[in-house]
PDB file of N, CA and C in Angstrom:
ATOM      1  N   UNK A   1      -6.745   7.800  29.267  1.00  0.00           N
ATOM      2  CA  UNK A   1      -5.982   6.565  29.144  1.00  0.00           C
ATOM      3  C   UNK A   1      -5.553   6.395  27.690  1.00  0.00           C
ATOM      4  N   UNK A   2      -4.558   5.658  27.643  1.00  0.00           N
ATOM      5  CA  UNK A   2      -3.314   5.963  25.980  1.00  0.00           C
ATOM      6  C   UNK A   2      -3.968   4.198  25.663  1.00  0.00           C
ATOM      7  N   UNK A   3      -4.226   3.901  24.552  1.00  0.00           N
ATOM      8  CA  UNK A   3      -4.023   2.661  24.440  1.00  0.00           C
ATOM      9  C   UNK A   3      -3.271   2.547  23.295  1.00  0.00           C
ATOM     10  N   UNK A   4      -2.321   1.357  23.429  1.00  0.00           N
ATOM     11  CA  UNK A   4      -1.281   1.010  22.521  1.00  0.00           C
ATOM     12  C   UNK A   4      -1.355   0.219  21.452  1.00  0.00           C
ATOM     13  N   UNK A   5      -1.222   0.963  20.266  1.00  0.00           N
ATOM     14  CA  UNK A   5      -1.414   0.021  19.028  1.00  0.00           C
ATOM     15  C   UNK A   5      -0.412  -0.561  18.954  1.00  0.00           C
ATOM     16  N   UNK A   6      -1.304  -2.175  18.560  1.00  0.00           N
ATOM     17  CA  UNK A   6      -0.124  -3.185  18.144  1.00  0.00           C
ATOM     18  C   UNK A   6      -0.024  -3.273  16.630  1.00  0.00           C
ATOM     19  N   UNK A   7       1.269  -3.391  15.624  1.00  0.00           N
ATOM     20  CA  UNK A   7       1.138  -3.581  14.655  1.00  0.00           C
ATOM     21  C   UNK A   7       0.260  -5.048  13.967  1.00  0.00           C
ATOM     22  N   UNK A   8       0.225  -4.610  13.477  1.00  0.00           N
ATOM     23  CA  UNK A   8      -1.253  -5.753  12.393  1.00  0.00           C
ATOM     24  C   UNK A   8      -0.378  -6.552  11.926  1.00  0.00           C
ATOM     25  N   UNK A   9      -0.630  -7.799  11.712  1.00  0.00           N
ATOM     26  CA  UNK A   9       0.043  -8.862  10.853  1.00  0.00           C
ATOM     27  C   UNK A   9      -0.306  -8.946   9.730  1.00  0.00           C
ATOM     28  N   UNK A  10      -0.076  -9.280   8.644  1.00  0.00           N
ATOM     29  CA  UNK A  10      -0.641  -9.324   7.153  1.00  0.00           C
ATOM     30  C   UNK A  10      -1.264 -10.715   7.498  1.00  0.00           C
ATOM     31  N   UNK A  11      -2.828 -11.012   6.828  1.00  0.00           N
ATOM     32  CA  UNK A  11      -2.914 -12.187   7.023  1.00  0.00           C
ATOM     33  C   UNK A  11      -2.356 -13.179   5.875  1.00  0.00           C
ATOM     34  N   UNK A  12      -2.347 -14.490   6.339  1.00  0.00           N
ATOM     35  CA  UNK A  12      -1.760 -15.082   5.382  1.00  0.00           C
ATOM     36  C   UNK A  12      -2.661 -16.056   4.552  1.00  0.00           C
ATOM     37  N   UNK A  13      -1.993 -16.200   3.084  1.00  0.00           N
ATOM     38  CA  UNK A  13      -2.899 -17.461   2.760  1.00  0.00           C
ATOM     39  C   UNK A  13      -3.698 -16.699   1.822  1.00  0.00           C
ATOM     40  N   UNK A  14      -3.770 -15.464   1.203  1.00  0.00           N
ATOM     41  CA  UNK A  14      -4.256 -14.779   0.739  1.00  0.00           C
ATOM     42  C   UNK A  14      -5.640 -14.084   1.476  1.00  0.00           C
ATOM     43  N   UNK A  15      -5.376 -13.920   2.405  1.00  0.00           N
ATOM     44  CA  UNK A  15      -6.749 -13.476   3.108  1.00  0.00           C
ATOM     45  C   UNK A  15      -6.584 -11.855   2.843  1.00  0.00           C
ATOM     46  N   UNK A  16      -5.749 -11.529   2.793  1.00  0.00           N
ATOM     47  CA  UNK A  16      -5.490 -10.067   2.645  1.00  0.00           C
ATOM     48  C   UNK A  16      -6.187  -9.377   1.419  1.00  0.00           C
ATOM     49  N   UNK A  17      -6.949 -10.054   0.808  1.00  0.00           N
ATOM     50  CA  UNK A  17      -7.501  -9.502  -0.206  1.00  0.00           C
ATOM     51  C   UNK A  17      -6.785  -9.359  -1.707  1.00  0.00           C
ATOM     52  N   UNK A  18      -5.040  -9.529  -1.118  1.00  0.00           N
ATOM     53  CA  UNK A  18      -4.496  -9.233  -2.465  1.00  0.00           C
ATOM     54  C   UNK A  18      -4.839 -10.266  -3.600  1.00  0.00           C
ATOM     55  N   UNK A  19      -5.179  -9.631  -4.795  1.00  0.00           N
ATOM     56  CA  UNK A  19      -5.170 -10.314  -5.946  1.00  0.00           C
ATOM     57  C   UNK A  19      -3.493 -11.333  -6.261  1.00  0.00           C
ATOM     58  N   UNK A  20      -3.700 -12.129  -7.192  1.00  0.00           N
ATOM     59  CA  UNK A  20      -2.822 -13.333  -7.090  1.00  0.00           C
ATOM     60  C   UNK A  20      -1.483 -12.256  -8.006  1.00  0.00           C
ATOM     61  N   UNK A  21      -1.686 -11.645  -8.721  1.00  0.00           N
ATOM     62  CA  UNK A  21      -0.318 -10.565  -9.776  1.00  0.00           C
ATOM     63  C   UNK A  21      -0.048  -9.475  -8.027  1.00  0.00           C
ATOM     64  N   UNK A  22      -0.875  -8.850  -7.614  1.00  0.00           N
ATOM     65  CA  UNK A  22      -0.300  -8.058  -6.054  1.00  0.00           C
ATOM     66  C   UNK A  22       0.294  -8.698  -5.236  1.00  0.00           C
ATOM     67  N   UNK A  23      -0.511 -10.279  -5.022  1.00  0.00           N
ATOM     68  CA  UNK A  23       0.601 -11.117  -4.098  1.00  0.00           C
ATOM     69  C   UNK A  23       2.002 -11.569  -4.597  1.00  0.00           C
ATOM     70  N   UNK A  24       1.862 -11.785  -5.951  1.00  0.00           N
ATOM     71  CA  UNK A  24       3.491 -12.062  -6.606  1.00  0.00           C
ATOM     72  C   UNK A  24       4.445 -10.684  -6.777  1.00  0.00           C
ATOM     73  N   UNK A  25       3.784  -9.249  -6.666  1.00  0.00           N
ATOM     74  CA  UNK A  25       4.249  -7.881  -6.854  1.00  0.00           C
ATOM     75  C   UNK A  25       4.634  -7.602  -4.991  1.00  0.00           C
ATOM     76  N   UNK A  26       3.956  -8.031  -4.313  1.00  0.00           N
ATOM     77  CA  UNK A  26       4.701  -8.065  -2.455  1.00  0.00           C
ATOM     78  C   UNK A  26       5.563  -8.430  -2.331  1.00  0.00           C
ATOM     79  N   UNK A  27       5.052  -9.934  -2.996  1.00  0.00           N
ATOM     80  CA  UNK A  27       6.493 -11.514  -2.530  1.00  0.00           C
ATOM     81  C   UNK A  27       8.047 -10.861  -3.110  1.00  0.00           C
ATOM     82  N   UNK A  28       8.030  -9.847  -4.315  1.00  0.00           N
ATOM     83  CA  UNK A  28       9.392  -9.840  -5.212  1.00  0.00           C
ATOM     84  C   UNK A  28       9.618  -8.459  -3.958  1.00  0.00           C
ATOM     85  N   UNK A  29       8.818  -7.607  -3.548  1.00  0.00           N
ATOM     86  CA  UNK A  29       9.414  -6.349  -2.742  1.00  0.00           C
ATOM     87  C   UNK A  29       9.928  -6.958  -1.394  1.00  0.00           C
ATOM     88  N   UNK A  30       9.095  -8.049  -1.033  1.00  0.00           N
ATOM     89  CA  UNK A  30       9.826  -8.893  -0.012  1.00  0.00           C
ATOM     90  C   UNK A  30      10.950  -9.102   0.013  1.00  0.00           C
ATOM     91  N   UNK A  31      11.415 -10.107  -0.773  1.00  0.00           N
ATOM     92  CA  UNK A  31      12.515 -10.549  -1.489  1.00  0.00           C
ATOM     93  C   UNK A  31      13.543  -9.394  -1.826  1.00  0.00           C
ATOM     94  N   UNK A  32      13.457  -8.166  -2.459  1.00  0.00           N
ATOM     95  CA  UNK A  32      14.743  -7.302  -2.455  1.00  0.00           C
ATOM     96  C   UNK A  32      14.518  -6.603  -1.473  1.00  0.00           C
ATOM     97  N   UNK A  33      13.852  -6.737  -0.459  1.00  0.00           N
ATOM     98  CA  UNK A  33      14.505  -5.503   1.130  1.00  0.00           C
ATOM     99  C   UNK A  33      15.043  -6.682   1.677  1.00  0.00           C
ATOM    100  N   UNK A  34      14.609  -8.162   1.870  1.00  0.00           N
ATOM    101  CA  UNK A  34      15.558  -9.302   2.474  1.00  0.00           C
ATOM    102  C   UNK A  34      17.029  -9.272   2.212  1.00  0.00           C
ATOM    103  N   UNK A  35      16.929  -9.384   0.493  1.00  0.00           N
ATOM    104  CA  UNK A  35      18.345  -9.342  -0.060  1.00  0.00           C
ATOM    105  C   UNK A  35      19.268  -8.159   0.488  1.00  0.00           C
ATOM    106  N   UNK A  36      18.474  -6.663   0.037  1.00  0.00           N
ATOM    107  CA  UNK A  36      19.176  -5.667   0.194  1.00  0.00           C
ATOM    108  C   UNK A  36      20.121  -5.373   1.503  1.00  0.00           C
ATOM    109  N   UNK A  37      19.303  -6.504   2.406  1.00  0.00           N
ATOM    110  CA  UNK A  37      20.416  -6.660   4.007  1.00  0.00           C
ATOM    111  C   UNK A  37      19.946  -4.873   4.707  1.00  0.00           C
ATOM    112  N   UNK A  38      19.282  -4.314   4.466  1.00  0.00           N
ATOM    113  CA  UNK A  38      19.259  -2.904   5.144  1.00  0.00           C
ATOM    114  C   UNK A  38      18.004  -2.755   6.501  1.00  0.00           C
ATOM    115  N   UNK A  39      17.606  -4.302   6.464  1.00  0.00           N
ATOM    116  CA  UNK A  39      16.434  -4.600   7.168  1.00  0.00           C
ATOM    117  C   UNK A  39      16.888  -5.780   8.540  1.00  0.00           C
ATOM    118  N   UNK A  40      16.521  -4.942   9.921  1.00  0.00           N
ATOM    119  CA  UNK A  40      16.814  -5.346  11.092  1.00  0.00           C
ATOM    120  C   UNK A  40      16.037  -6.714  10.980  1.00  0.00           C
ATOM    121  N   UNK A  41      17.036  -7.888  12.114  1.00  0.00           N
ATOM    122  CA  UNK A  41      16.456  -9.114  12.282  1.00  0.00           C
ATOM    123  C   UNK A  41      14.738  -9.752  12.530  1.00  0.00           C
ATOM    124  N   UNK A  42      14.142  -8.357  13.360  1.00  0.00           N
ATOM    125  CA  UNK A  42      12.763  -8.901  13.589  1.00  0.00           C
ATOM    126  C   UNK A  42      12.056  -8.648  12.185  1.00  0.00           C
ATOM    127  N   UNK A  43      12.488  -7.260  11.560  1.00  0.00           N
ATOM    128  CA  UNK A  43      11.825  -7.473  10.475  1.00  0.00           C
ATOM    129  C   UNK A  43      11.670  -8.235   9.550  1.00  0.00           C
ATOM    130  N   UNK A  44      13.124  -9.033   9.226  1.00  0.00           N
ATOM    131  CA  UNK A  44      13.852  -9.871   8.411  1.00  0.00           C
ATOM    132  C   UNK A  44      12.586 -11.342   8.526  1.00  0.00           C
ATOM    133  N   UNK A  45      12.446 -11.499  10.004  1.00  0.00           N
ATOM    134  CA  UNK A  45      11.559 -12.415  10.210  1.00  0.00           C
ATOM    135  C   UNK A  45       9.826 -12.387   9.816  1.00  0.00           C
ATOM    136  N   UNK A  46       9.685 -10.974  10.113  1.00  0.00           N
ATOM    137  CA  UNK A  46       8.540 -10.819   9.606  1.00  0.00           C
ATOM    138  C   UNK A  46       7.948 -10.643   7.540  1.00  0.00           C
ATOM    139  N   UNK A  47       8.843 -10.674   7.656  1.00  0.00           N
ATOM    140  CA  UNK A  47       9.244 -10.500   5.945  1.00  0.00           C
ATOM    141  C   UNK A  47       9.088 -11.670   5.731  1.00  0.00           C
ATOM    142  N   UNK A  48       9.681 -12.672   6.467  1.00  0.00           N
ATOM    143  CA  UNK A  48       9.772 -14.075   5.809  1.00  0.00           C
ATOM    144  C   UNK A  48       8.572 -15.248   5.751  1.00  0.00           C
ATOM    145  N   UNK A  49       8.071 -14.520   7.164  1.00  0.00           N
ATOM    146  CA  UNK A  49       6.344 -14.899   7.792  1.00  0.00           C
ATOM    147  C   UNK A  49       5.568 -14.737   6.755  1.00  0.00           C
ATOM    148  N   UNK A  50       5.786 -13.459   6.402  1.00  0.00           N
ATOM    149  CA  UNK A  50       4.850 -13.135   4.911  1.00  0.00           C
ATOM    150  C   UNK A  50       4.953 -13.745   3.971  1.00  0.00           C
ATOM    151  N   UNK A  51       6.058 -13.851   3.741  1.00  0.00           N
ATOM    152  CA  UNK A  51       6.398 -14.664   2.414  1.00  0.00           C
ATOM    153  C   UNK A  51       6.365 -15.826   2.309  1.00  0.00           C
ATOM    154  N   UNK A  52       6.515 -16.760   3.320  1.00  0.00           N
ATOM    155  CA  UNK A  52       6.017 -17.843   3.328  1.00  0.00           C
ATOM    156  C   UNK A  52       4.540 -17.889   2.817  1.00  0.00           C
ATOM    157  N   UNK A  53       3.214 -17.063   3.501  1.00  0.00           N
ATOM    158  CA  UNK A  53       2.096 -16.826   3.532  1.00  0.00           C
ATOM    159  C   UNK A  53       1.357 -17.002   1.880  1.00  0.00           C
ATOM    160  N   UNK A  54       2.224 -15.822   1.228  1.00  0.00           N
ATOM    161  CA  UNK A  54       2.046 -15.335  -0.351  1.00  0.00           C
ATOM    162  C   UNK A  54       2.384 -16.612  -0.956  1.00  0.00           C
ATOM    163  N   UNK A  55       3.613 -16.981  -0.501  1.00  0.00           N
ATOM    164  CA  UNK A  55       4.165 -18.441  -1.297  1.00  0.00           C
ATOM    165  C   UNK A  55       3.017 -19.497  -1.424  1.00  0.00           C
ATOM    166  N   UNK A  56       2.740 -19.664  -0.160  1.00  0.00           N
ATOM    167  CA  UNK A  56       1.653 -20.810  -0.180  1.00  0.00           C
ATOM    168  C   UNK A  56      -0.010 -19.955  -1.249  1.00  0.00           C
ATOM    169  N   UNK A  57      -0.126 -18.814  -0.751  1.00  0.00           N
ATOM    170  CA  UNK A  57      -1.230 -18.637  -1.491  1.00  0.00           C
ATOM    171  C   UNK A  57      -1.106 -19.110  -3.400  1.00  0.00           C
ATOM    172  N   UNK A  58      -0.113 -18.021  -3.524  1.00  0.00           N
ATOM    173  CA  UNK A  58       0.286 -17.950  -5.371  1.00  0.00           C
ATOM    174  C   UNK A  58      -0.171 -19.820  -5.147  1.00  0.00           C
ATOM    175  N   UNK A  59       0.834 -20.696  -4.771  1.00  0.00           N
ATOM    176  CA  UNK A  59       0.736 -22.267  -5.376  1.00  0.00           C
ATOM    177  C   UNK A  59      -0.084 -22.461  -4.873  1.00  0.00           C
ATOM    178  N   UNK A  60      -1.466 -22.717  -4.248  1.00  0.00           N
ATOM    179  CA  UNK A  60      -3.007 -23.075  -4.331  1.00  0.00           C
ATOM    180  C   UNK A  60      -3.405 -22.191  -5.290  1.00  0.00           C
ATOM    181  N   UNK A  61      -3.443 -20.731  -5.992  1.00  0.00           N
ATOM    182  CA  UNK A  61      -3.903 -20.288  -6.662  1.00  0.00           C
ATOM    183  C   UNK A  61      -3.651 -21.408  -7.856  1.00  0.00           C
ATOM    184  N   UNK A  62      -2.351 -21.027  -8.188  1.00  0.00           N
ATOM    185  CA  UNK A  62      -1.714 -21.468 -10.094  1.00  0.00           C
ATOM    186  C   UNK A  62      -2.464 -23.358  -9.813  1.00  0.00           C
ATOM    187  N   UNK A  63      -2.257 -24.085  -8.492  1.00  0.00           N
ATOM    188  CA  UNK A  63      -2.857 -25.569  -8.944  1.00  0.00           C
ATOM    189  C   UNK A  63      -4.249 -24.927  -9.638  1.00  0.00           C
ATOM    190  N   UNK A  64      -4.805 -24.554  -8.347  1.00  0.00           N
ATOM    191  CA  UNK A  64      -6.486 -24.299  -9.013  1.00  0.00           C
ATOM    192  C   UNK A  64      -6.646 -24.245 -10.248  1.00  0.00           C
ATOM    193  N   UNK A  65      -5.913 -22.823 -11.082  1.00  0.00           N
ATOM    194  CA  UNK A  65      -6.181 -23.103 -12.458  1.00  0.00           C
ATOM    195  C   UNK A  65      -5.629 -23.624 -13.432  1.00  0.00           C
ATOM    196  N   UNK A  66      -4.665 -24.548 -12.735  1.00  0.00           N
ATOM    197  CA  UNK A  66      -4.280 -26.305 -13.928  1.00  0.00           C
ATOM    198  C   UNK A  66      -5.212 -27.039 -13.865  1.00  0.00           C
ATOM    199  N   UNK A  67      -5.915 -26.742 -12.726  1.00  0.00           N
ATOM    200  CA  UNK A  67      -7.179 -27.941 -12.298  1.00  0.00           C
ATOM    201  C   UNK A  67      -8.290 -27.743 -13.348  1.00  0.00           C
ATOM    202  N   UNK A  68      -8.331 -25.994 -13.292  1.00  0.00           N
ATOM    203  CA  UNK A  68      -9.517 -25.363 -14.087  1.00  0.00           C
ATOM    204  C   UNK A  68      -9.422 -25.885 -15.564  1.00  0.00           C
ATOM    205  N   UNK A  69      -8.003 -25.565 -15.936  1.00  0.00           N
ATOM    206  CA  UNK A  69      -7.934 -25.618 -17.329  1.00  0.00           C
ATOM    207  C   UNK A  69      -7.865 -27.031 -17.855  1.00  0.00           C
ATOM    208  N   UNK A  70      -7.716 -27.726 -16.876  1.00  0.00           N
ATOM    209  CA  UNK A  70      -7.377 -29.298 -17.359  1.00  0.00           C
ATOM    210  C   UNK A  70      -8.912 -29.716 -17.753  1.00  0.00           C
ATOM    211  N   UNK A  71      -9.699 -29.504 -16.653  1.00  0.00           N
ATOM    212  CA  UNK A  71     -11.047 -29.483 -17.150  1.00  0.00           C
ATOM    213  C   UNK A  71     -11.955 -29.109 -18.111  1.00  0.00           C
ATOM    214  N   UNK A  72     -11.196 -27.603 -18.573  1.00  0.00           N
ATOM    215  CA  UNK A  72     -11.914 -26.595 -19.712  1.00  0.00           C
ATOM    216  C   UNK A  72     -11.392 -27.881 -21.166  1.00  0.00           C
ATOM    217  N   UNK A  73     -10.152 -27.901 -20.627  1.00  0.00           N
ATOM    218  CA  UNK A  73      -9.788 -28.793 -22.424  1.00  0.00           C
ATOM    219  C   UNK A  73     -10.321 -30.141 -21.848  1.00  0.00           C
ATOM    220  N   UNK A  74     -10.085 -30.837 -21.140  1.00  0.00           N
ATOM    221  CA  UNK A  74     -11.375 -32.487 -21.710  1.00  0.00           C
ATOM    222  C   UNK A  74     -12.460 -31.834 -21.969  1.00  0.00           C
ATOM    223  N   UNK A  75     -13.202 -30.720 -21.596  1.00  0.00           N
ATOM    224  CA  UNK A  75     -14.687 -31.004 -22.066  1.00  0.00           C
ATOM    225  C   UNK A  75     -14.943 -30.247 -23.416  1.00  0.00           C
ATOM    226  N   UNK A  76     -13.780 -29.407 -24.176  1.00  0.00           N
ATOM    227  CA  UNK A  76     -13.657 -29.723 -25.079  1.00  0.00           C
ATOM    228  C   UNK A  76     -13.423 -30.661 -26.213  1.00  0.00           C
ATOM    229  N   UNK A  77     -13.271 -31.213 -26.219  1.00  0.00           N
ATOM    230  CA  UNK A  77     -13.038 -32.622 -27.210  1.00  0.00           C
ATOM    231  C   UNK A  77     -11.995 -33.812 -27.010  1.00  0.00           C
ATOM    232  N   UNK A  78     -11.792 -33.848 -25.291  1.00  0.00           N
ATOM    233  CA  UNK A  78     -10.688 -34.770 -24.977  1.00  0.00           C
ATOM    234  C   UNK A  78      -9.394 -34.663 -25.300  1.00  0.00           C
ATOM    235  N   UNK A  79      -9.266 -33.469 -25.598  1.00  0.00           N
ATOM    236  CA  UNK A  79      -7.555 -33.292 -25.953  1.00  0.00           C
ATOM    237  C   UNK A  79      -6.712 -33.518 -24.842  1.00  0.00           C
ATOM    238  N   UNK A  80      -5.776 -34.302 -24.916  1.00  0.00           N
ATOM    239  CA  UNK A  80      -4.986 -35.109 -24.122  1.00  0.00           C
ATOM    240  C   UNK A  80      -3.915 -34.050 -23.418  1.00  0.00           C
ATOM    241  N   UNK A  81      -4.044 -33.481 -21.821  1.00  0.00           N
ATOM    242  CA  UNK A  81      -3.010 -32.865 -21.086  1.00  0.00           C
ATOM    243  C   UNK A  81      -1.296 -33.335 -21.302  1.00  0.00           C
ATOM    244  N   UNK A  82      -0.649 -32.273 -21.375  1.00  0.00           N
ATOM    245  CA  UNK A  82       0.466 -32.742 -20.875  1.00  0.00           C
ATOM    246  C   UNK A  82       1.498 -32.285 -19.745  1.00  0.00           C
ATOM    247  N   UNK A  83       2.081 -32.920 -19.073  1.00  0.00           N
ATOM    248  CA  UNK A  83       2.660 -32.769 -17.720  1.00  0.00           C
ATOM    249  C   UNK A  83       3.172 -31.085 -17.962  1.00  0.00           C
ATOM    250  N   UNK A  84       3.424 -30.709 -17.290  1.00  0.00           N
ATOM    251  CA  UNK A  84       3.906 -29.212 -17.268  1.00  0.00           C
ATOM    252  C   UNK A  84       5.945 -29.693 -17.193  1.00  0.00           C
ATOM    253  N   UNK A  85       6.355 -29.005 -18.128  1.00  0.00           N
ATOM    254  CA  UNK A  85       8.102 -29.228 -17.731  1.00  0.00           C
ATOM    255  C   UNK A  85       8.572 -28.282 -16.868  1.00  0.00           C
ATOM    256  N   UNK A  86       9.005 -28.762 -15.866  1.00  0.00           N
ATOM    257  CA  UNK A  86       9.187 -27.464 -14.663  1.00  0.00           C
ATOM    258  C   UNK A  86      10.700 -26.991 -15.846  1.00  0.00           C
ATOM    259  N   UNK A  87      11.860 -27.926 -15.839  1.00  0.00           N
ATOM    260  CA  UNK A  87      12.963 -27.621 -16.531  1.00  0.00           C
ATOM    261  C   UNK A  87      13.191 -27.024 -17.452  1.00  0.00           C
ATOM    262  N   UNK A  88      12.117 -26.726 -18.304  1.00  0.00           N
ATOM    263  CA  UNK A  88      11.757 -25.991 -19.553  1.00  0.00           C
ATOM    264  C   UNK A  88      13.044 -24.603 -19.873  1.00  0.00           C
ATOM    265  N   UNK A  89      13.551 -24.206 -21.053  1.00  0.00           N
ATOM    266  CA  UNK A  89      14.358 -23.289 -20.858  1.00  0.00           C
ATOM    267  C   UNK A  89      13.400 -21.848 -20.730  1.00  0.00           C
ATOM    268  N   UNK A  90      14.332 -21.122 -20.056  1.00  0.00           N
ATOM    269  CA  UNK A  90      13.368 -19.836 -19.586  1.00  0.00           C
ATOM    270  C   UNK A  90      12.645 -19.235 -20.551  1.00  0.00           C
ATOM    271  N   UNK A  91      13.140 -19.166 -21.598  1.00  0.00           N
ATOM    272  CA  UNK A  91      12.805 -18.201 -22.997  1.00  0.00           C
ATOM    273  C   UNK A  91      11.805 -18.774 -23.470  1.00  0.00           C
ATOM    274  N   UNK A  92      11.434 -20.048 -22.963  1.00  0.00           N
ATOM    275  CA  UNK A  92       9.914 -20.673 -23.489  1.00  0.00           C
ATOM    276  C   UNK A  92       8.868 -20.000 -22.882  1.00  0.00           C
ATOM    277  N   UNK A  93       8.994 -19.061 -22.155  1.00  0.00           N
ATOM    278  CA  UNK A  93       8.411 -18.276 -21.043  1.00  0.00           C
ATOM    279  C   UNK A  93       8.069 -17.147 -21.436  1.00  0.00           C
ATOM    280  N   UNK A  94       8.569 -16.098 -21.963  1.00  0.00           N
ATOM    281  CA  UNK A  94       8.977 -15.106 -22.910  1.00  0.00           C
ATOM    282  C   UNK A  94       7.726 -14.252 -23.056  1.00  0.00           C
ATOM    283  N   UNK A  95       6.527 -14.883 -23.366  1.00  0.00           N
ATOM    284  CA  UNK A  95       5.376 -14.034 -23.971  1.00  0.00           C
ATOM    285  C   UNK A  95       4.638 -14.241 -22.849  1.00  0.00           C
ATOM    286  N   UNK A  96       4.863 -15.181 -21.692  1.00  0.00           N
ATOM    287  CA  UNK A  96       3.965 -15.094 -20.526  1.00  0.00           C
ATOM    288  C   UNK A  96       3.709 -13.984 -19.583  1.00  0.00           C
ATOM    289  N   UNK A  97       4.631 -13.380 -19.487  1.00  0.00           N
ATOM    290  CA  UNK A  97       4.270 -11.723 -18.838  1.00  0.00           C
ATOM    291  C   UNK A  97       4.993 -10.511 -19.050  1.00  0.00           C
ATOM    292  N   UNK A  98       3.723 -10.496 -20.048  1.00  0.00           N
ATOM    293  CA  UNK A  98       4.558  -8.926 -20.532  1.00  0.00           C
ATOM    294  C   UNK A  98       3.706  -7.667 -19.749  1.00  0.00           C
ATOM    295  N   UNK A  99       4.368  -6.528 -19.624  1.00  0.00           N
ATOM    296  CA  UNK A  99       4.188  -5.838 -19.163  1.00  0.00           C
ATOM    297  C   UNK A  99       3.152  -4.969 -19.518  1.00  0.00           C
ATOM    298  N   UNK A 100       2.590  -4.746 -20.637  1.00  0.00           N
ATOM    299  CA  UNK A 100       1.812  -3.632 -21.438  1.00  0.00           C
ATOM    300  C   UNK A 100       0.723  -4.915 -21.741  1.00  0.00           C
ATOM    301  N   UNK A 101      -0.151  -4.047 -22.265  1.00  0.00           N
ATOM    302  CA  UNK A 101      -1.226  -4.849 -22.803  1.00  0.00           C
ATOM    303  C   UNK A 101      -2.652  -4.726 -22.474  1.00  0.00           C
ATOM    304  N   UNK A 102      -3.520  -5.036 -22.352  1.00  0.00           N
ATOM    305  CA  UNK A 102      -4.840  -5.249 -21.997  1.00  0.00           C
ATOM    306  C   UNK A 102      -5.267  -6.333 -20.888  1.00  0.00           C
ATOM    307  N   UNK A 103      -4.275  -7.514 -21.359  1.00  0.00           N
ATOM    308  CA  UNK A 103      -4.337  -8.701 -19.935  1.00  0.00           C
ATOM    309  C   UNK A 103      -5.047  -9.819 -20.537  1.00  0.00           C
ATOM    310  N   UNK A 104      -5.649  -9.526 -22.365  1.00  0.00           N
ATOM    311  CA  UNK A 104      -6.257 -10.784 -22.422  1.00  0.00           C
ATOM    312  C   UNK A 104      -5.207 -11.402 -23.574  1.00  0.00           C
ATOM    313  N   UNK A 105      -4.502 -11.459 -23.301  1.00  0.00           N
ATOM    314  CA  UNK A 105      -3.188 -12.314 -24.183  1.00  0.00           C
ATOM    315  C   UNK A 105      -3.628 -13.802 -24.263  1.00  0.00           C
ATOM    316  N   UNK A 106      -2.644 -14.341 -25.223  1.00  0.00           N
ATOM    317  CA  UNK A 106      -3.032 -16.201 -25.076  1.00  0.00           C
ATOM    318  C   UNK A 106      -2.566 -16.361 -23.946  1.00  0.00           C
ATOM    319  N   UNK A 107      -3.268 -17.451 -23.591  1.00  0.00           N
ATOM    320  CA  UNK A 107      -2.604 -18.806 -22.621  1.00  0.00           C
ATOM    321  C   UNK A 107      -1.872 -19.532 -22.856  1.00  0.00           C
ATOM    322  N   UNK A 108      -1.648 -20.364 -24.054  1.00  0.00           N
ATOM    323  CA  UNK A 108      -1.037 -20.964 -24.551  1.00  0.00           C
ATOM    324  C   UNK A 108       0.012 -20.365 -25.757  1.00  0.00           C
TER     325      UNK A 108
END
């Protein structure tokens, strides 16, 4: 008797084990086979299933550690948070991910 494999779903929500830089390194390969248009409708959908999935994981990840860090600086000496500027120009961004390195760069 043959039994028929069904393809696996990625789970979502980060259950998949991927680290939070692998889930943002999926979400962008997602994103250019969507764009690239060379990908049939069911897949198109399943692509998007995923990506929804990653989406939601990455933003519970990044709150968590505003949460973390908001905490790390009050219990340093009460230094006063400030709102994050989503509008910010991009280039304020610049040293946040670079490619080379070791990985322990500033935060700030």
């Amino acid at each position: 008797m043959t039994v028929k494999k069904t393809p696996e779903k990625t789970p979502a929500h980060g259950e998949s084990g991927l680290s939070f830089e692998q889930s943002l390194e999926r979400l962008d390969t997602i994103v250019r086979e969507m764009e690239d248009g060379s990908i049939g409708l069911e897949k198109m959908i399943e692509h998007f299933e995923e990506g929804q999935g990653l989406i939601e994981y990455c933003s519970k990840k990044l709150n968590e550690v505003e949460r973390r860090i908001e905490i790390l600086v009050k219990k340093q000496g009460g230094v006063a948070t400030e709102k994050f500027d989503e509008e910010a120009p991009a280039d304020d961004q610049s040293g946040r991910q670079s490619g080379g390195g070791d990985g322990g760069g500033e935060l700030f």
